[in-house]
Each structure stands twice: as C-alpha cells, then as structure tokens.
C-alpha atoms as a PDB file:
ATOM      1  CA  UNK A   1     -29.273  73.553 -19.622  1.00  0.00           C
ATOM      2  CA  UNK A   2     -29.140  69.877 -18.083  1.00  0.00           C
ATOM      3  CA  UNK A   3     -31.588  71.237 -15.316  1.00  0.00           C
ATOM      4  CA  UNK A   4     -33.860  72.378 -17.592  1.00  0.00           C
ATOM      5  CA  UNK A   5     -33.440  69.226 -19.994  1.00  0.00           C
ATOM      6  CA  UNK A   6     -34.106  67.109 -17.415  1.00  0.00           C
ATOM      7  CA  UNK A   7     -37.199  69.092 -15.820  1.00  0.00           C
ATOM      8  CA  UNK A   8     -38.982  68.459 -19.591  1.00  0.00           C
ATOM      9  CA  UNK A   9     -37.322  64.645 -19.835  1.00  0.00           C
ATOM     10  CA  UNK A  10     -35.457  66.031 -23.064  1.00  0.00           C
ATOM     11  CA  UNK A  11     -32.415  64.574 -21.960  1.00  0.00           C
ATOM     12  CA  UNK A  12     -33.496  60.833 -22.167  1.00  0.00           C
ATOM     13  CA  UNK A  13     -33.976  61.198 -26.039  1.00  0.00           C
ATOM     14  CA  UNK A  14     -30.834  61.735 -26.395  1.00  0.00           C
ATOM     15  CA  UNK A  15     -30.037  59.337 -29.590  1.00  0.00           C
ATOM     16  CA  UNK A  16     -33.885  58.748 -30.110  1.00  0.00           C
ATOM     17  CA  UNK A  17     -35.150  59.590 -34.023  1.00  0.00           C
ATOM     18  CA  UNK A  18     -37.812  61.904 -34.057  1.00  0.00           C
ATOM     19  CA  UNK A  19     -40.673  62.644 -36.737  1.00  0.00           C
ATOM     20  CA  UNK A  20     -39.993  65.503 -39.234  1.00  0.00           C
ATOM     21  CA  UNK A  21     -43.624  66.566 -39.208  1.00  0.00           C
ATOM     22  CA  UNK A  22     -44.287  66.442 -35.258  1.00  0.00           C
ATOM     23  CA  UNK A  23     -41.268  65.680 -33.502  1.00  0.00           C
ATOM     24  CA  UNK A  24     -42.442  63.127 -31.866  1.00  0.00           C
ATOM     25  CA  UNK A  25     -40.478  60.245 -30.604  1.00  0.00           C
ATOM     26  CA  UNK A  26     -40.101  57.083 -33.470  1.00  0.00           C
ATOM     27  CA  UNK A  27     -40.681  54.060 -31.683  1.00  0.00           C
ATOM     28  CA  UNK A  28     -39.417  50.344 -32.551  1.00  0.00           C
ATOM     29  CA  UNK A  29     -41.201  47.901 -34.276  1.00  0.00           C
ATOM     30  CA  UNK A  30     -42.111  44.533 -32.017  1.00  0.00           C
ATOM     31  CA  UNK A  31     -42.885  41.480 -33.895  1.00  0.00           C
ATOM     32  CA  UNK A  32     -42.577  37.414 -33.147  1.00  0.00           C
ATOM     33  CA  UNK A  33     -43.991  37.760 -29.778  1.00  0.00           C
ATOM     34  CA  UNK A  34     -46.944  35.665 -27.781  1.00  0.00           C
ATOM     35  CA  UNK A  35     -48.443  38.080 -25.556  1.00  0.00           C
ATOM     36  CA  UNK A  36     -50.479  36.345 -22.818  1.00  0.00           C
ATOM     37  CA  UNK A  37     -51.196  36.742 -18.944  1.00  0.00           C
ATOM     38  CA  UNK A  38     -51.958  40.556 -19.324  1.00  0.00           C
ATOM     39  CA  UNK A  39     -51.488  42.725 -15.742  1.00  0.00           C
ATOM     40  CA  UNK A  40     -52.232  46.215 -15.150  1.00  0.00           C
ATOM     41  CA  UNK A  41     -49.419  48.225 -14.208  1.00  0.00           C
ATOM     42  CA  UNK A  42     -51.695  49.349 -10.957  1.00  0.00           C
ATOM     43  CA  UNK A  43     -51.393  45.235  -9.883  1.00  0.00           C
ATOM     44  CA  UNK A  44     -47.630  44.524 -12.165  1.00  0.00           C
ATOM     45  CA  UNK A  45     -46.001  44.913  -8.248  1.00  0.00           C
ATOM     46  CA  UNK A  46     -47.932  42.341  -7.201  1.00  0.00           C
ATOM     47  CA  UNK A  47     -47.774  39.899  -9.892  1.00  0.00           C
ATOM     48  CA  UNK A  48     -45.684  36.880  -8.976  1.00  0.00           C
ATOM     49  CA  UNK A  49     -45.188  35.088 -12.541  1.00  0.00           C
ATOM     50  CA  UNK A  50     -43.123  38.504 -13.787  1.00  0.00           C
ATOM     51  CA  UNK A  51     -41.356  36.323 -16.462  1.00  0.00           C
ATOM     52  CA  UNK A  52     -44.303  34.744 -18.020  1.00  0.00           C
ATOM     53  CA  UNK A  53     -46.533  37.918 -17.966  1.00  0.00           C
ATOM     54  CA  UNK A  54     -47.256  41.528 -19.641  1.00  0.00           C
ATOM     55  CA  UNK A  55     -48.082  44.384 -18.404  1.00  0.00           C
ATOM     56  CA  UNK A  56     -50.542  47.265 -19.745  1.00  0.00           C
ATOM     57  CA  UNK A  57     -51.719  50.442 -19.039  1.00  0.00           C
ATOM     58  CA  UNK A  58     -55.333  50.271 -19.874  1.00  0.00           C
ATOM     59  CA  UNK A  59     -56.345  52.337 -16.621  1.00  0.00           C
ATOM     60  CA  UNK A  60     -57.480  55.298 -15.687  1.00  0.00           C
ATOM     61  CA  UNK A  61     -54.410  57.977 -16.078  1.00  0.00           C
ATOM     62  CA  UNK A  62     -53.852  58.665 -12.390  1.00  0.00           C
ATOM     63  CA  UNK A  63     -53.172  55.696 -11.983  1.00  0.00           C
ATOM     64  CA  UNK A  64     -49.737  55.375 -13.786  1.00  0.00           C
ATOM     65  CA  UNK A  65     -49.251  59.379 -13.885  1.00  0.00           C
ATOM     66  CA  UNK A  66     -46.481  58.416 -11.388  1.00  0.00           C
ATOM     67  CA  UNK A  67     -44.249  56.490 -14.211  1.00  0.00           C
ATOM     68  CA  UNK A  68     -44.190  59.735 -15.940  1.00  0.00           C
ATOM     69  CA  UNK A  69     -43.285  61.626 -13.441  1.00  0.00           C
ATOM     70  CA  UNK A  70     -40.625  59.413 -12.025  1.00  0.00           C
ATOM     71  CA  UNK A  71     -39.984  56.817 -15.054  1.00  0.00           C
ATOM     72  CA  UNK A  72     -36.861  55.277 -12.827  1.00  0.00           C
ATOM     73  CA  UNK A  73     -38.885  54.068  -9.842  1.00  0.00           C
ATOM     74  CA  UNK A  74     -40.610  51.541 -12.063  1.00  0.00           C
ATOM     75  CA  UNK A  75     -38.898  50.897 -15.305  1.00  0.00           C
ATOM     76  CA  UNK A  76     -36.644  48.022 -13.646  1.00  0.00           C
ATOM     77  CA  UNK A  77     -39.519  46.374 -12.307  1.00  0.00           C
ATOM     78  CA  UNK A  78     -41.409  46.751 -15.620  1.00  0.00           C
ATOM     79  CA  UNK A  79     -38.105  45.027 -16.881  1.00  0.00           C
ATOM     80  CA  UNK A  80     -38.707  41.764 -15.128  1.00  0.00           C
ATOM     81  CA  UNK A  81     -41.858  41.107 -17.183  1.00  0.00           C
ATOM     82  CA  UNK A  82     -42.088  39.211 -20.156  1.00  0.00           C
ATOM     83  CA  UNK A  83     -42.675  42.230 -22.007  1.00  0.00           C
ATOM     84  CA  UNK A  84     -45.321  44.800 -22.043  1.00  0.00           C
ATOM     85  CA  UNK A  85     -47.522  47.670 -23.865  1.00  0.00           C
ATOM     86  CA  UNK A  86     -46.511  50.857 -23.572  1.00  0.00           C
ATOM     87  CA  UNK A  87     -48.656  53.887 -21.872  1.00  0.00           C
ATOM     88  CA  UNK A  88     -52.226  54.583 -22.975  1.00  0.00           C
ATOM     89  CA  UNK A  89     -52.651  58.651 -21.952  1.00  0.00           C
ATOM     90  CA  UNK A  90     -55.930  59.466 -23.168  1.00  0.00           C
ATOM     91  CA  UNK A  91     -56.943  61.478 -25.725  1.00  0.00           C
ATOM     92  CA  UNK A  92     -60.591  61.716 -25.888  1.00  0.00           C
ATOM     93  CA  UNK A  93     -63.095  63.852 -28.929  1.00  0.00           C
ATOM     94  CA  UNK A  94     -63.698  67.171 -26.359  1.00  0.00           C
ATOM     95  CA  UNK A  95     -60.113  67.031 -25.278  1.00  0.00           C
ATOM     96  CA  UNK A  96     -58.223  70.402 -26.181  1.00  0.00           C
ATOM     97  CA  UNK A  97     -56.338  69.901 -29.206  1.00  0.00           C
ATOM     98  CA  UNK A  98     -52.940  70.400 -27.780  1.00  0.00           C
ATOM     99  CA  UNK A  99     -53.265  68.224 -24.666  1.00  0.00           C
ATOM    100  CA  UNK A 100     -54.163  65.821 -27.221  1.00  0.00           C
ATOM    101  CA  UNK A 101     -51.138  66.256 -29.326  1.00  0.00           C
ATOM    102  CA  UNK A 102     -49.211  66.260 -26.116  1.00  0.00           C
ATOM    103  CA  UNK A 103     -50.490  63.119 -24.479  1.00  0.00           C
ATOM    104  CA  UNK A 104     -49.747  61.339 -28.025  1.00  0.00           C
ATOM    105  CA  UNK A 105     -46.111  62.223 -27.587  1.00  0.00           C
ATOM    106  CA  UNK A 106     -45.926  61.041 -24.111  1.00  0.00           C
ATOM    107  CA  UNK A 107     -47.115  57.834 -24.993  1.00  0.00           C
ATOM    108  CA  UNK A 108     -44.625  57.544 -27.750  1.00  0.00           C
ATOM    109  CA  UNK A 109     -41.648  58.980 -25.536  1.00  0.00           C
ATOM    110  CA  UNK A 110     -43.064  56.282 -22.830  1.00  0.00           C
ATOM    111  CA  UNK A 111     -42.905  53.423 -25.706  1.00  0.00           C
ATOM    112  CA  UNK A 112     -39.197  54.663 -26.179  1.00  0.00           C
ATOM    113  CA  UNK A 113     -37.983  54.450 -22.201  1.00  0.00           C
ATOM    114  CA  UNK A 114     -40.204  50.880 -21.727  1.00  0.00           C
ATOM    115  CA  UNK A 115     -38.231  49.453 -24.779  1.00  0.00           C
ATOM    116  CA  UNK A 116     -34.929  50.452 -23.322  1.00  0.00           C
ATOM    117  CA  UNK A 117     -35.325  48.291 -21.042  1.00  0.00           C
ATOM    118  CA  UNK A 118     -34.484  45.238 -23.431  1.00  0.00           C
ATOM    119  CA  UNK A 119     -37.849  43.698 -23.389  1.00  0.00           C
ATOM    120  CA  UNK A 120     -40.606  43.817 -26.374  1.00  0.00           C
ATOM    121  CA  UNK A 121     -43.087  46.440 -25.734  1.00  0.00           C
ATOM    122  CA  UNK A 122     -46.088  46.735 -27.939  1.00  0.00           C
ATOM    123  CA  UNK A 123     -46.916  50.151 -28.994  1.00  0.00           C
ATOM    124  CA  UNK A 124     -50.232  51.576 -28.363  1.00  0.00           C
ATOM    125  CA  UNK A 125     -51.627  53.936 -30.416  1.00  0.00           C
ATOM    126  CA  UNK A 126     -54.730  56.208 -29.610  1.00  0.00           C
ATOM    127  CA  UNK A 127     -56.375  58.972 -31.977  1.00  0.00           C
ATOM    128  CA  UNK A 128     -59.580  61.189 -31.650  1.00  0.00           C
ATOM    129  CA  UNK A 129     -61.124  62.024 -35.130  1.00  0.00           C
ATOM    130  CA  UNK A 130     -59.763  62.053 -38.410  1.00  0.00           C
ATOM    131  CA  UNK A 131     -58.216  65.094 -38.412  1.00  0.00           C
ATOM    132  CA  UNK A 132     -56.025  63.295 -35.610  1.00  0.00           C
ATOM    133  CA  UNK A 133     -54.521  60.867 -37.756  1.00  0.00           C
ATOM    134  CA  UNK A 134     -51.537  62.578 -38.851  1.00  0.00           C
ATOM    135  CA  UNK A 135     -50.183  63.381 -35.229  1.00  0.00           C
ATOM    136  CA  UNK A 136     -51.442  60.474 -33.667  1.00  0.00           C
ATOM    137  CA  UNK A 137     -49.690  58.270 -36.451  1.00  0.00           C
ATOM    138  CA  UNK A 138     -46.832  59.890 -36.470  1.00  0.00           C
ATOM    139  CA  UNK A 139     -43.424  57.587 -34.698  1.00  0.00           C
ATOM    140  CA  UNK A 140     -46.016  54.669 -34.500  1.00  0.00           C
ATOM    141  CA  UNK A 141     -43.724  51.889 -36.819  1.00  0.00           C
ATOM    142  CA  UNK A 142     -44.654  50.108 -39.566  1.00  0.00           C
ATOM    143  CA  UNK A 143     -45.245  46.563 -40.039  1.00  0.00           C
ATOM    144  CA  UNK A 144     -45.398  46.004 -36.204  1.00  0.00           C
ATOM    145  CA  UNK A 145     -47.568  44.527 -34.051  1.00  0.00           C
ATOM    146  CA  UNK A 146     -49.611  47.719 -32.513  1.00  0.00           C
ATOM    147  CA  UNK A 147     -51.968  47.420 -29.447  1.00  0.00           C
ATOM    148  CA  UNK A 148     -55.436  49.812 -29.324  1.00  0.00           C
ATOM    149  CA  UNK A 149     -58.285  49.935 -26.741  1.00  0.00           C
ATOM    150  CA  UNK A 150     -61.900  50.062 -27.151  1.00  0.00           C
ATOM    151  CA  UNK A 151     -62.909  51.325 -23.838  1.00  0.00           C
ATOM    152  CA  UNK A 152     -65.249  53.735 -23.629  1.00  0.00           C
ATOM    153  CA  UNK A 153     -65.421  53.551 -27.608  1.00  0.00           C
ATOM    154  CA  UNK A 154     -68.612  51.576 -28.105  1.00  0.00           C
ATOM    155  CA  UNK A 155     -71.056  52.751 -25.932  1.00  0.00           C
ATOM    156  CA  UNK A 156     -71.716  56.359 -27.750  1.00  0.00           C
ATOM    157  CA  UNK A 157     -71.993  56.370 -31.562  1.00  0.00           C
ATOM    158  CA  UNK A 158     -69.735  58.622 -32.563  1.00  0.00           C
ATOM    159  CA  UNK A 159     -66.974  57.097 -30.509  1.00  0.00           C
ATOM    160  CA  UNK A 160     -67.930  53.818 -31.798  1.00  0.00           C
ATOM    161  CA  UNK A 161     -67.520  55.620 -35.331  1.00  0.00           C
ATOM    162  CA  UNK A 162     -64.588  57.238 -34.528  1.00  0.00           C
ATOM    163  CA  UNK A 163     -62.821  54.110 -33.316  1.00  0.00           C
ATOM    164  CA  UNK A 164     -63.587  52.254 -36.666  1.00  0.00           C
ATOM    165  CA  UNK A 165     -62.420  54.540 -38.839  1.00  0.00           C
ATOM    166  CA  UNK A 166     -59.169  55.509 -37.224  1.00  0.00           C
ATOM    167  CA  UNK A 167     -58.935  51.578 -36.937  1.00  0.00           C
ATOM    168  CA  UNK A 168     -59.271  51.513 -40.739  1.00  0.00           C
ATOM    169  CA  UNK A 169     -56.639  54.565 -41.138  1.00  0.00           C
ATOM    170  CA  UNK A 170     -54.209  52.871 -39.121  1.00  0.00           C
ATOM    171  CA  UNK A 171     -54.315  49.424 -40.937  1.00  0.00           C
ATOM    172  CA  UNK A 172     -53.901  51.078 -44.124  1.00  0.00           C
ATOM    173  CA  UNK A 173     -50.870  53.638 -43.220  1.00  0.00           C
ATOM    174  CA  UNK A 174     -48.796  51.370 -40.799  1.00  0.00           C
ATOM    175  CA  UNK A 175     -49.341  47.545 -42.371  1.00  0.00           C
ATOM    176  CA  UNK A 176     -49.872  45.970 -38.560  1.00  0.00           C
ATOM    177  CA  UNK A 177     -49.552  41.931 -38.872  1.00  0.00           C
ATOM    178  CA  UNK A 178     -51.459  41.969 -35.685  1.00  0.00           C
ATOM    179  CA  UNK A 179     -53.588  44.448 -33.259  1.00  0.00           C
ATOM    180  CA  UNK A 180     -53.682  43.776 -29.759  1.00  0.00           C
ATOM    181  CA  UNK A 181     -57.117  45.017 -28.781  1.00  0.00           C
ATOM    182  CA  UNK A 182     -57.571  45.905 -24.488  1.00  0.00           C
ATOM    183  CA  UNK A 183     -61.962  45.300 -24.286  1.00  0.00           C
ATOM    184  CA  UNK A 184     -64.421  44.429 -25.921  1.00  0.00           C
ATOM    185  CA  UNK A 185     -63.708  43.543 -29.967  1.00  0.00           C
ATOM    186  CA  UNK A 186     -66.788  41.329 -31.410  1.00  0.00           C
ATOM    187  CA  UNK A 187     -65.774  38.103 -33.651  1.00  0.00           C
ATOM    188  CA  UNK A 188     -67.855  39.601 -36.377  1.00  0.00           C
ATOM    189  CA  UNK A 189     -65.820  42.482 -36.419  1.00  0.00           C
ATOM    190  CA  UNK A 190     -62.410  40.892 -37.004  1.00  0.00           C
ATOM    191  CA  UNK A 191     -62.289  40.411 -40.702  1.00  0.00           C
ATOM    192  CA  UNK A 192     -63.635  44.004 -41.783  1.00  0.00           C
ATOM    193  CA  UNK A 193     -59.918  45.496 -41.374  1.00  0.00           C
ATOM    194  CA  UNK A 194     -57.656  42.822 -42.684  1.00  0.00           C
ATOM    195  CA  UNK A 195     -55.349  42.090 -40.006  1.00  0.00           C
ATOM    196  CA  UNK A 196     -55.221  39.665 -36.959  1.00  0.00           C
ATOM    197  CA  UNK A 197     -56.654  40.720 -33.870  1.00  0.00           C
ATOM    198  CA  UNK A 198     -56.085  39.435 -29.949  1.00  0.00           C
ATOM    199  CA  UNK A 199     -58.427  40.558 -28.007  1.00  0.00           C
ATOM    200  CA  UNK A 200     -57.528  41.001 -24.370  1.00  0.00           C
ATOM    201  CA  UNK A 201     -60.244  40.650 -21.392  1.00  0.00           C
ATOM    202  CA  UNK A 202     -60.329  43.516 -19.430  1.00  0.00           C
ATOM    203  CA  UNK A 203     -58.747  44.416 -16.382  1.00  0.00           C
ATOM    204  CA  UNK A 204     -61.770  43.502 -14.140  1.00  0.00           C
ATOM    205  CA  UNK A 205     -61.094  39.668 -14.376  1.00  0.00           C
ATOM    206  CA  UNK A 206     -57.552  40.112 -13.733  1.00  0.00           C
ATOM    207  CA  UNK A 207     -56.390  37.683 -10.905  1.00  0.00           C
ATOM    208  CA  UNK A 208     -53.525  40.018  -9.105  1.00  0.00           C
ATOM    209  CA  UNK A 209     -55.194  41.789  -7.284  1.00  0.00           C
ATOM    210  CA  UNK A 210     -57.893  45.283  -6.788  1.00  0.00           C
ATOM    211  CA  UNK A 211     -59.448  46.134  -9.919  1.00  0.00           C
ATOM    212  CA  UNK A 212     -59.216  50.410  -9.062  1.00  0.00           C
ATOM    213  CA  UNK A 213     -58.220  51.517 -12.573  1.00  0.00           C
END
C-alpha cells in the first residue's frame, strides 16, 4: 500500500488531525507575526532578502501546480523565508462541486506540509457560496490569523456578494484577530466585520521579478 499512499500523498498525513465532518486536514493556528515584503512563489527563487520576506500564492494555479505535484523540490526553499501563506487553489461559483471540495483540501493539506517546515504560515481560506461554508471552514483554526483574496471578487456582483458574506461567516465561526487580505480591500470596508485587516498590494508591483501569474 505505500505505492499507492504515496501516489495520493496519504502518507505525509501521517500524524496530521483530520475533521470529523470532511476529513480534511486541521491546520495550526499562526499568531504574533509581522508579515511584510510579500513574494509570489512564481518570483520566491529569485528573491534575495529570503529571511526578511513571505511568500504567497495569489497566482494563477499553473503556476504553483508543480508544488503539488512535487512538494519536496520546493518546500526547503520555501523554508528559508520568513514565513509564508499557504496555497490558494481556486474554487470559483461555476466550479463543479467536488473539484471544489477537493481543491479546499489541497489547500489545507498544503497549509499542513508548508508549516512543517518550522516557519509560520498563514492559512488561506477560500469558499464559493454559502452552502460552501461548512467544507470550506472545515480544518481552518480558530483564533488565528487567516489570509483571503479578493481577486476577481469585486468586479461582478455576485462575487462581490459572495465574498462579503463568506467574509462575515468566517469572522463569526473562526474568531480571526487579523485577515490578511491579497488585492484590493477599501478603508471603508474595514470596520463592517470586526477584525483587523492588512491589506497586501498585489503581485503586479512586486519588485522580484516577471509579474506572469
């Protein structure tokens, strides 16, 4: 069975709690950490301040597909960064239901194998609609700082609406002190959810390098 374990990464949660309702991977919570100096994991090689930066994955998907599919190639350089947050799979409203459920555990198993690694990594959490919540919920820790991205949220209304309300679910169920936010997050926006937010600039003004994601 190792063969097979390994060909469907079973093996590496080994030791890992998993959900009750979903199985999916619990992650840890992060908290007393400064994230600053944000770099995409399509320009982390090239970044030459490791220690003193974070890395993200708020890209398109093909462009870190290749840390899932061989998580050992990269996870030691991810470790020489300050810290990081983990994987941002998509999961978009006409998505089918179960490649939604099943990027939302690969993100989760992802947040597991970056936080092996002995640096802080942030989880992100991504949902569709509201009848996402549960799944999409599930493993994310409470009383953490949690990261969440708003691109391609606010130019269509009903990803706009969608975004604020899951935003509002995810306060309420998992208590974050703080939500890192990848894009665009207004000030006027910051004190209808009752939490802190830091809002990262997006990738484009990155100095390290192309901006292909």
């Amino acid at each position: 069975m190792k063969n097979l374990n390994d060909s469907f990464k079973w093996n590496r949660l080994e030791g890992v709690k998993i959900t009750s309702d979903y199985d999916m991977p619990v992650v840890a919570p992060v908290n007393n950490v400064h994230p600053r100096n944000f770099v995409s994991f399509n320009n982390a090689k090239y970044c030459k301040d490791k220690g003193n930066s974070w890395y993200h994955f708020y890209i398109h998907d093909a462009h870190f597909e290749r840390i899932w599919n061989d998580p050992d190639k990269y996870l030691q350089m991810l470790s020489q960064f300050e810290g990081g947050i983990s994987t941002d799979f998509s999961l978009y409203l006409d998505m089918p239901w179960a490649q939604q459920i099943y990027n939302s555990w690969r993100n989760k198993y992802m947040a597991v194998l970056l936080q092996r690694q002995g640096k802080p990594v942030i989880p992100n959490v991504g949902w569709s609609d509201e009848s996402s919540y549960d799944w999409a919920f599930s493993g994310i820790p409470e009383n953490s700082i949690l990261s969440i991205t708003t691109q391609g949220c606010l130019k269509d209304r009903i990803c706009k609406q969608s975004l604020f309300n899951g935003l509002h679910e995810l306060v309420r169920r998992k208590h974050p002190p703080a939500v890192v936010v990848y894009g665009v997050f207004h000030d006027e926006w910051k004190d209808k959810f009752g939490t802190e937010f830091i809002v990262i600039p997006p990738y484009s003004r990155e100095k390290w390098g192309d901006n292909n994601g």
